[in-house]
C-alpha atoms as a PDB file:
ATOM      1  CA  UNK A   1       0.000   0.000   0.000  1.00  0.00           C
ATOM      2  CA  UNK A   2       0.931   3.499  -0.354  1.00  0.00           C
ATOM      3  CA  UNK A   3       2.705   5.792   2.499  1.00  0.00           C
ATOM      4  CA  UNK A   4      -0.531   8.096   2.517  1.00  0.00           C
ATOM      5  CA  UNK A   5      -2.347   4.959   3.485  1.00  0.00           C
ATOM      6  CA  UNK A   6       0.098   4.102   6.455  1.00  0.00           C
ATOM      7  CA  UNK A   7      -0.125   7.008   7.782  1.00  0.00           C
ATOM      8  CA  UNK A   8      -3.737   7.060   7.518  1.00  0.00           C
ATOM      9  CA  UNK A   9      -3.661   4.482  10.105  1.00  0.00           C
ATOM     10  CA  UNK A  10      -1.123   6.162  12.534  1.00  0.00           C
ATOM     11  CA  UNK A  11      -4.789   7.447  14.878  1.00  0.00           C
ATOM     12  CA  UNK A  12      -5.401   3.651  15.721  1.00  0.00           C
ATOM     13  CA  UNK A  13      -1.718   3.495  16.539  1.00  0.00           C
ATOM     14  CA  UNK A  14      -1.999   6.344  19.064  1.00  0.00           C
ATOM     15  CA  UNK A  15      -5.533   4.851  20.318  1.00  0.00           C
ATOM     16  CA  UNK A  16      -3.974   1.752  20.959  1.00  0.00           C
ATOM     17  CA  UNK A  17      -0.968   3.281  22.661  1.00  0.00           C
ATOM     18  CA  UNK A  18      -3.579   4.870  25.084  1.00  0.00           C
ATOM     19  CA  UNK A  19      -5.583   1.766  25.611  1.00  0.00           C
ATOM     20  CA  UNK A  20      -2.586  -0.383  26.632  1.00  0.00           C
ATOM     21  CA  UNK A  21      -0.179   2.331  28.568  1.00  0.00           C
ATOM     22  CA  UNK A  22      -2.187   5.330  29.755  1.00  0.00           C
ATOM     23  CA  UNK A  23      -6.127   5.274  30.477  1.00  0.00           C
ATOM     24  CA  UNK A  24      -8.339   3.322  28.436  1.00  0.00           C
ATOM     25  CA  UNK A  25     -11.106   5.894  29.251  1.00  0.00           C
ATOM     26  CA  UNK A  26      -9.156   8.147  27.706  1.00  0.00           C
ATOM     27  CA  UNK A  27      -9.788   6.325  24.420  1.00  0.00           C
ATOM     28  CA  UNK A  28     -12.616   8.133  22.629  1.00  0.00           C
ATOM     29  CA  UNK A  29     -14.386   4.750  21.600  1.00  0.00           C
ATOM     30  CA  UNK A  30     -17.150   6.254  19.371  1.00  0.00           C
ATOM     31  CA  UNK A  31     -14.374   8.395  17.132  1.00  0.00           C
ATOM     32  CA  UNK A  32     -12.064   5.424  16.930  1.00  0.00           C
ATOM     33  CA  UNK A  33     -15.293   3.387  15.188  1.00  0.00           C
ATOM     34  CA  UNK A  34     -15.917   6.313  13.025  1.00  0.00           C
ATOM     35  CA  UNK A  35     -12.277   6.533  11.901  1.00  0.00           C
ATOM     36  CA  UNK A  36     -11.915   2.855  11.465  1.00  0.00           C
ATOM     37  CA  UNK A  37     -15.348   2.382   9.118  1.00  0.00           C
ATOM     38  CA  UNK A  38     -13.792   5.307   6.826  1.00  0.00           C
ATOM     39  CA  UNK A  39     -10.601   4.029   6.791  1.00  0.00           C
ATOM     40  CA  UNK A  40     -11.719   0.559   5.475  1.00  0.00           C
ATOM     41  CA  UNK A  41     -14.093   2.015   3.203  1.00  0.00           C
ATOM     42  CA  UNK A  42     -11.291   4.205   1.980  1.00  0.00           C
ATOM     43  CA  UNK A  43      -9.379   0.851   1.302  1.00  0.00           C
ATOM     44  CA  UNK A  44     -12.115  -0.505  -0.559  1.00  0.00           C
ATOM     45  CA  UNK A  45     -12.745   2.287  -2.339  1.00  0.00           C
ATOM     46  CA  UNK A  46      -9.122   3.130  -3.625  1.00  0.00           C
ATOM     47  CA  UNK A  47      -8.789  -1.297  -4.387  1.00  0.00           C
ATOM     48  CA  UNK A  48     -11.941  -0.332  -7.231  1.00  0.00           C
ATOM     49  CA  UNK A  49     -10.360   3.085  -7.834  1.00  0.00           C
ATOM     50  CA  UNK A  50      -7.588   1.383  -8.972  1.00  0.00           C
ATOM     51  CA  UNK A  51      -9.273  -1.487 -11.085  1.00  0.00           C
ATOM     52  CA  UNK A  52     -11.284   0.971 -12.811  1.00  0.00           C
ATOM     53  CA  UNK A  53      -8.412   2.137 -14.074  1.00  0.00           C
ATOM     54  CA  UNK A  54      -6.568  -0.624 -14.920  1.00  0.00           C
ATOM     55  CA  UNK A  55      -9.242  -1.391 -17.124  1.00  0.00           C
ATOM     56  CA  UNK A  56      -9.607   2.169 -18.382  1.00  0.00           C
ATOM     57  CA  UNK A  57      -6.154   2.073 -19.356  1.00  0.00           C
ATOM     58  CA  UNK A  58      -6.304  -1.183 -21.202  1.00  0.00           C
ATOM     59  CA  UNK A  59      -8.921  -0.294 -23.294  1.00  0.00           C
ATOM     60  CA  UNK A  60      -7.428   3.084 -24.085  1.00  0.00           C
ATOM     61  CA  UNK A  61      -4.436   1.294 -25.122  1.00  0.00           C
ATOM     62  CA  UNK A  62      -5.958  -1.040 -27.557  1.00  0.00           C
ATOM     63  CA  UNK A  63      -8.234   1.613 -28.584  1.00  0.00           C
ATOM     64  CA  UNK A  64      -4.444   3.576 -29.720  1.00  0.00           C
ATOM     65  CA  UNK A  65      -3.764   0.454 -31.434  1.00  0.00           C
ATOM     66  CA  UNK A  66      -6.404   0.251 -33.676  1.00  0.00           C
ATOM     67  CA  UNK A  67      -6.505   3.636 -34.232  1.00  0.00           C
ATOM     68  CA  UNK A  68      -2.447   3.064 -35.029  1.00  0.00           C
ATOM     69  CA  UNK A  69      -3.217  -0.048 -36.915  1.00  0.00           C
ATOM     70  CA  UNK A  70      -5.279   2.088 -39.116  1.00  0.00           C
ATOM     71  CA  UNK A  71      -3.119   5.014 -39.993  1.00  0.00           C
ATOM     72  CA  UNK A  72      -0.529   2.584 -40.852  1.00  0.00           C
ATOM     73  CA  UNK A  73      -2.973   0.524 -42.996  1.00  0.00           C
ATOM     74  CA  UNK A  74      -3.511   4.061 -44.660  1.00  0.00           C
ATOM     75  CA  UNK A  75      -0.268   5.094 -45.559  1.00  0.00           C
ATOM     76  CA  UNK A  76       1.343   5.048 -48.621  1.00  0.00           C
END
């Protein structure tokens, strides 16, 4: 995964931290659910992102083909 995503996960880190060594009152149970739902949706969204575009790219590239295959069917 990418850096930003790591990072993105650094709050759970710190959470967790709290839980163990500190106060687990201090852990703000409600925001750590919130956090956590958009951080896996943000995984699952970025894993179709990314196929999308995959197959975006494919087609674009055969589509450059053709149109390639064309022109040089076309020349002289």
């Amino acid at each position: 995964m990418d850096f930003a995503f790591a990072v993105a996960g650094v709050p759970f880190l710190i959470a967790g931290w709290r839980w163990i060594s500190v106060d687990p009152a201090g852990a703000d149970w409600a925001q750590l659910g919130r956090n956590l739902g958009a951080y896996i949706a943000l995984i699952l969204l970025w894993r179709f992102i990314r196929n999308v575009n995959t197959r975006t790219a494919q087609a674009l590239t055969e589509e450059i083909e053709t149109v390639k295959g064309k022109a040089a069917d076309k020349a002289p």
